[in-house]
Each structure stands twice: as structure tokens, then as C-alpha cells.
N, C-alpha and C. Protein backbone atom coordinates (compact mmCIF):
# COMPACT_ATOMS: atom_id res chain seq x y z
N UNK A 1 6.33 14.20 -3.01
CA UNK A 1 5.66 12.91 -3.17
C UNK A 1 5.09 12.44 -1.83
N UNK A 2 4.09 11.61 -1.55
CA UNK A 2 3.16 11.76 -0.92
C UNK A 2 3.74 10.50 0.06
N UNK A 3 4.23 10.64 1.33
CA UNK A 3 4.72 10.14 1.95
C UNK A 3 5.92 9.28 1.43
N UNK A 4 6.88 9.84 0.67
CA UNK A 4 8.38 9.35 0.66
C UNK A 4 8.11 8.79 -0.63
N UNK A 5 6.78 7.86 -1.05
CA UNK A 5 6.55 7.02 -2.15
C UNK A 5 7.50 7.89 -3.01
N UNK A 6 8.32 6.98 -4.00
CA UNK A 6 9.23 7.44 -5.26
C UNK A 6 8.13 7.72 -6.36
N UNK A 7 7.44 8.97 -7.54
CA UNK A 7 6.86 9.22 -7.88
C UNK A 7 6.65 8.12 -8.80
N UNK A 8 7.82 7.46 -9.35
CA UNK A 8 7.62 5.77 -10.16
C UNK A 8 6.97 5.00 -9.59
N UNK A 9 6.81 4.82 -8.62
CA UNK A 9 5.63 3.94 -7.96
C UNK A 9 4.17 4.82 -7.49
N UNK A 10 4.39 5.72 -7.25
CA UNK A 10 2.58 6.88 -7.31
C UNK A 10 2.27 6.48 -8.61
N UNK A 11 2.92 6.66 -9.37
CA UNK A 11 1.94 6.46 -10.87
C UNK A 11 1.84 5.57 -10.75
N UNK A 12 1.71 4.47 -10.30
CA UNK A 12 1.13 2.85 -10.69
C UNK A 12 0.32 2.54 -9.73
N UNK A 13 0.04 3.48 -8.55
CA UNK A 13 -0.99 3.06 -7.15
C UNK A 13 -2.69 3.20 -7.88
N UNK A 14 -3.39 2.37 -7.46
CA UNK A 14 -4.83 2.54 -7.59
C UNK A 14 -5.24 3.44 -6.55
N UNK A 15 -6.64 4.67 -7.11
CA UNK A 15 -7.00 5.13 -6.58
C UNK A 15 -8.29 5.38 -6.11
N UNK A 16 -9.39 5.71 -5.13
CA UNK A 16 -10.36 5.64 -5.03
C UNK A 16 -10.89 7.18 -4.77
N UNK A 17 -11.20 7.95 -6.34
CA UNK A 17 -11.61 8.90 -6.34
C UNK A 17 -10.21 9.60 -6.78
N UNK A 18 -9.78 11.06 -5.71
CA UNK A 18 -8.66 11.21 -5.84
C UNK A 18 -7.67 10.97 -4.46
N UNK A 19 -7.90 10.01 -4.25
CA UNK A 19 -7.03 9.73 -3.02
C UNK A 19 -6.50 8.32 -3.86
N UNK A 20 -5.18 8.36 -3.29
CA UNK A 20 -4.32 7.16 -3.55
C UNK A 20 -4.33 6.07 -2.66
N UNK A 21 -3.96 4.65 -3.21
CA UNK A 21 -4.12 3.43 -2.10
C UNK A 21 -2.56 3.78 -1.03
N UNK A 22 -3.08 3.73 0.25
CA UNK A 22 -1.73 3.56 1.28
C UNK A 22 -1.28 2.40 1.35
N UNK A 23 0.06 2.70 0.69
CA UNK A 23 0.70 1.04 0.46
C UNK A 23 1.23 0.26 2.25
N UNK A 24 1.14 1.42 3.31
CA UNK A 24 2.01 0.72 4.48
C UNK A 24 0.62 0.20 4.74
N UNK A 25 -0.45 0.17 4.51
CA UNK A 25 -1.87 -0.37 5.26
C UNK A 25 -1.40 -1.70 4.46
N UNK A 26 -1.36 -1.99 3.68
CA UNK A 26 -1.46 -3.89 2.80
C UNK A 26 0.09 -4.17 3.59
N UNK A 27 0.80 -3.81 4.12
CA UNK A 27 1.86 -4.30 4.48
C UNK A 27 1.60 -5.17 5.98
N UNK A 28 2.92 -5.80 6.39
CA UNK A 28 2.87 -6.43 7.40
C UNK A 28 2.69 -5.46 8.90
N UNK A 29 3.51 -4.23 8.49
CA UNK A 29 3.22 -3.67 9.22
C UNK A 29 1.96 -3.09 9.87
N UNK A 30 1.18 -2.46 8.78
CA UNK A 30 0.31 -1.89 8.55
C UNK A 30 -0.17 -0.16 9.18
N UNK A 31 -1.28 0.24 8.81
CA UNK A 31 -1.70 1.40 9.22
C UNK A 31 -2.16 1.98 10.33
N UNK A 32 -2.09 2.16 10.92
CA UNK A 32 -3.14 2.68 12.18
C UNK A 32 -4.23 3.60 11.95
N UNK A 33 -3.77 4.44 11.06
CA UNK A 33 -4.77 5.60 10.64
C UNK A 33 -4.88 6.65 12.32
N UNK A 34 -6.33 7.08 11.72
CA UNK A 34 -6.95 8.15 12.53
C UNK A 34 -7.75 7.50 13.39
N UNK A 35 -7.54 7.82 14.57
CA UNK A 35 -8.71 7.55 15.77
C UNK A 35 -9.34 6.17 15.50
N UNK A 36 -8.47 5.34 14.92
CA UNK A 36 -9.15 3.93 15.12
C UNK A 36 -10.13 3.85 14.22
N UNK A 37 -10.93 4.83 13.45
CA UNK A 37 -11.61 4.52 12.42
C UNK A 37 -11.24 4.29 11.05
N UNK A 38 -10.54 3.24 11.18
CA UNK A 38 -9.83 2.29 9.75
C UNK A 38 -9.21 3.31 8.45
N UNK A 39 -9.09 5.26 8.97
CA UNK A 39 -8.87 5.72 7.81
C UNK A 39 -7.67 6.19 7.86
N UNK A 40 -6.55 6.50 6.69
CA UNK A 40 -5.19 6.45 7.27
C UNK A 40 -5.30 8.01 7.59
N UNK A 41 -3.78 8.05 8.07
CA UNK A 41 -3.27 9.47 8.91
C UNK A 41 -3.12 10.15 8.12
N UNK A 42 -3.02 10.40 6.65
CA UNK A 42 -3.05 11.13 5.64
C UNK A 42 -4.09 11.51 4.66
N UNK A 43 -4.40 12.24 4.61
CA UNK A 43 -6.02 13.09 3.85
C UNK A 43 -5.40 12.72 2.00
N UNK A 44 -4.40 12.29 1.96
CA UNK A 44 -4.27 12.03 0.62
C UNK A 44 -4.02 10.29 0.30
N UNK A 45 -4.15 9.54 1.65
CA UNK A 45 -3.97 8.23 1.27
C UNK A 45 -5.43 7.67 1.62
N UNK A 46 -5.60 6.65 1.21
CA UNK A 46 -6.86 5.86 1.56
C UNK A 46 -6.43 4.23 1.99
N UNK A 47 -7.37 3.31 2.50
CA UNK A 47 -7.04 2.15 3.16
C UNK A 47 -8.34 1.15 2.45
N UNK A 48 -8.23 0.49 1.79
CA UNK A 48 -8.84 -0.26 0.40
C UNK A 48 -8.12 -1.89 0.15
N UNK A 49 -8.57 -2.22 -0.44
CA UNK A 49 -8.43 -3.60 -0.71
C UNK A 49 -8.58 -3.39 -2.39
N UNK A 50 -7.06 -3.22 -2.81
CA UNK A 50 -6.93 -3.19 -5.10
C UNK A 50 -7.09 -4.73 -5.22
N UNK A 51 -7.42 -4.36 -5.88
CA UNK A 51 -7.74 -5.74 -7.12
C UNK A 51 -6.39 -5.99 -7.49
N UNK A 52 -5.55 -5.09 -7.77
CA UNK A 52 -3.87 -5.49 -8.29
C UNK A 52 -2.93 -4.77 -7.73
N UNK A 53 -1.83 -5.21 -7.73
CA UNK A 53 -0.93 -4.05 -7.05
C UNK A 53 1.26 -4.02 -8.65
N UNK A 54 1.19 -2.78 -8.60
CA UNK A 54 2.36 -3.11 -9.44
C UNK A 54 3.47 -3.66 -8.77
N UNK A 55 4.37 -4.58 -9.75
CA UNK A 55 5.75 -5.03 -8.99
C UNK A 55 6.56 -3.59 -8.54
N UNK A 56 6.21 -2.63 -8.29
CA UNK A 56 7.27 -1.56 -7.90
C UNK A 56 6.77 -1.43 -6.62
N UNK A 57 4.82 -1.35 -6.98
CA UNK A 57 4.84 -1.29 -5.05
C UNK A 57 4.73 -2.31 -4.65
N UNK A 58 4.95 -3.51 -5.02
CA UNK A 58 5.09 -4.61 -4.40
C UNK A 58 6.35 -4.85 -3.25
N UNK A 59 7.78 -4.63 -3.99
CA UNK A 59 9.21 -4.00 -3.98
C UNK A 59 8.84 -3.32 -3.09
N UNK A 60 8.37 -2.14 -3.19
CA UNK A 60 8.78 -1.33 -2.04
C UNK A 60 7.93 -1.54 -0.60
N UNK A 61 6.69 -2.04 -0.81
CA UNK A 61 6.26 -2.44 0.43
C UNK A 61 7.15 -3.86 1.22
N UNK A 62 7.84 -4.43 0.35
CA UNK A 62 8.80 -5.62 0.84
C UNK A 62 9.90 -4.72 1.75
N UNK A 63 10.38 -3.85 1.00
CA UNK A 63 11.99 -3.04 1.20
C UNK A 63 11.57 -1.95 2.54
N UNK A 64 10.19 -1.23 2.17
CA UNK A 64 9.66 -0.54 3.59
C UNK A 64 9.18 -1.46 4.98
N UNK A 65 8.36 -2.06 4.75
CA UNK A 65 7.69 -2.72 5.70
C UNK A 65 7.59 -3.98 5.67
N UNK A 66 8.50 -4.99 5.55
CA UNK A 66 9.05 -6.02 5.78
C UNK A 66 7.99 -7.14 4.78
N UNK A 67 7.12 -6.54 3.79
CA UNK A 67 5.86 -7.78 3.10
C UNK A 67 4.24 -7.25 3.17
N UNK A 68 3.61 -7.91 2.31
CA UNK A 68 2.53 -7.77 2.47
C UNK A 68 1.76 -8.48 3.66
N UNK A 69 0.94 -8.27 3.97
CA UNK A 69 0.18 -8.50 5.73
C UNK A 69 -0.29 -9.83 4.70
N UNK A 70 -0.87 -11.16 5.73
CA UNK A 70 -1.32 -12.23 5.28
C UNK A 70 -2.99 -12.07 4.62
N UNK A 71 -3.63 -10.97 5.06
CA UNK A 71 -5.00 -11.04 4.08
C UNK A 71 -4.63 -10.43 2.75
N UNK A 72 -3.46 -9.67 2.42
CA UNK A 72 -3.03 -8.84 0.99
C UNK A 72 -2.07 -10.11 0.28
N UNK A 73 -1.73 -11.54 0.90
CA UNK A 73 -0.95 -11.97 0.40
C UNK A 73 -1.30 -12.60 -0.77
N UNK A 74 -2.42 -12.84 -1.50
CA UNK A 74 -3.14 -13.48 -2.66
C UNK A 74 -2.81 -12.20 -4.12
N UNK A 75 -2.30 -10.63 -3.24
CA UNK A 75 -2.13 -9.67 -4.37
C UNK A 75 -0.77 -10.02 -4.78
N UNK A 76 0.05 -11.08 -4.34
CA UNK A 76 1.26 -11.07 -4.66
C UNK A 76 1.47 -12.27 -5.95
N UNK A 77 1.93 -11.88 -6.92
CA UNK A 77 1.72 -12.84 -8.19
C UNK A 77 3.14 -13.76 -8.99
N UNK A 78 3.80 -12.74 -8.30
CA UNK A 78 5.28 -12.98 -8.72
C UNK A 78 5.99 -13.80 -7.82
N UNK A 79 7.04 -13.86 -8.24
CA UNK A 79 8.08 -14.42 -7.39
C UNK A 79 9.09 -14.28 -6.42
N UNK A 80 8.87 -13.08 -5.98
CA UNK A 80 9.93 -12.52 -4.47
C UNK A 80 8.65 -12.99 -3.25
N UNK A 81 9.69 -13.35 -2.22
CA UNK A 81 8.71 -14.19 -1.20
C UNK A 81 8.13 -12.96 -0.37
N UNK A 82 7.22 -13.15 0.25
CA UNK A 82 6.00 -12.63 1.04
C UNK A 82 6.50 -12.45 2.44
């Protein structure tokens, strides 16, 4: 599974094409990617702005990387805090 992600949460990531959304980029932490050109370090993740995100990767971007970053915080719909 494609950087640690639990395959229960790959199936629910949006994708652009066949690359999957990188959930540590919407986090607080966030991505660095490659050479500074906004693309992540992995040829199988991408760095995007979803329209939705599931409560699993919601969860796990909380439990990995401490929340969603403050421009991803409007994807959060539920009720565990940000």
C-alpha cells in the first residue's frame, strides 16, 4: 500500500487520472514534494485540492499528521476538531 495508507482508506482517496490524492500534502504538516515544484516525492501520489475527503482519511490525516493544514480546513464536515 502506497505509502503506509491502510488499503481501507486507498479505496476512498480521489484520484487524478491514475495517481492518488497525497493525504500528508492537505495535512498540517504537509508535503514538500520534488525539487520545490509543488509535486509530491512519490510518482504514485499527486498534490490537488478534492472536492471531498472520506471520514477514514480524514482520521488518519488527524492520527498521522496532527490535522488538516488551514486552506484544507473547509474539507472537514464532521465533528472531530481540526
Amino acid at each position: 500500500n502506497a505509502g503506509g495508507v491502510p488499503a481501507s482508506v486507498q479505496r476512498t482517496l480521489p484520484k487524478q487520472g491514475s495517481q492518488e490524492l497525497c493525504l500528508k500534502f492537505l495535512s498540517k504538516v504537509g508535503c514538500r514534494g520534488k525539487d520545490g515544484l509543488g509535486k509530491c516525492f512519490s510518482k504514485l501520489r499527486v498534490h490537488f485540492r478534492p472536492s471531498s475527503l472520506s471520514q477514514e482519511a480524514k482520521e488518519l490525516i488527524v492520527q498521522r499528521w496532527g490535522g488538516l493544514a488551514a486552506e484544507f480546513t473547509d474539507l472537514w464536515q464532521q465533528g472531530i476538531p481540526v
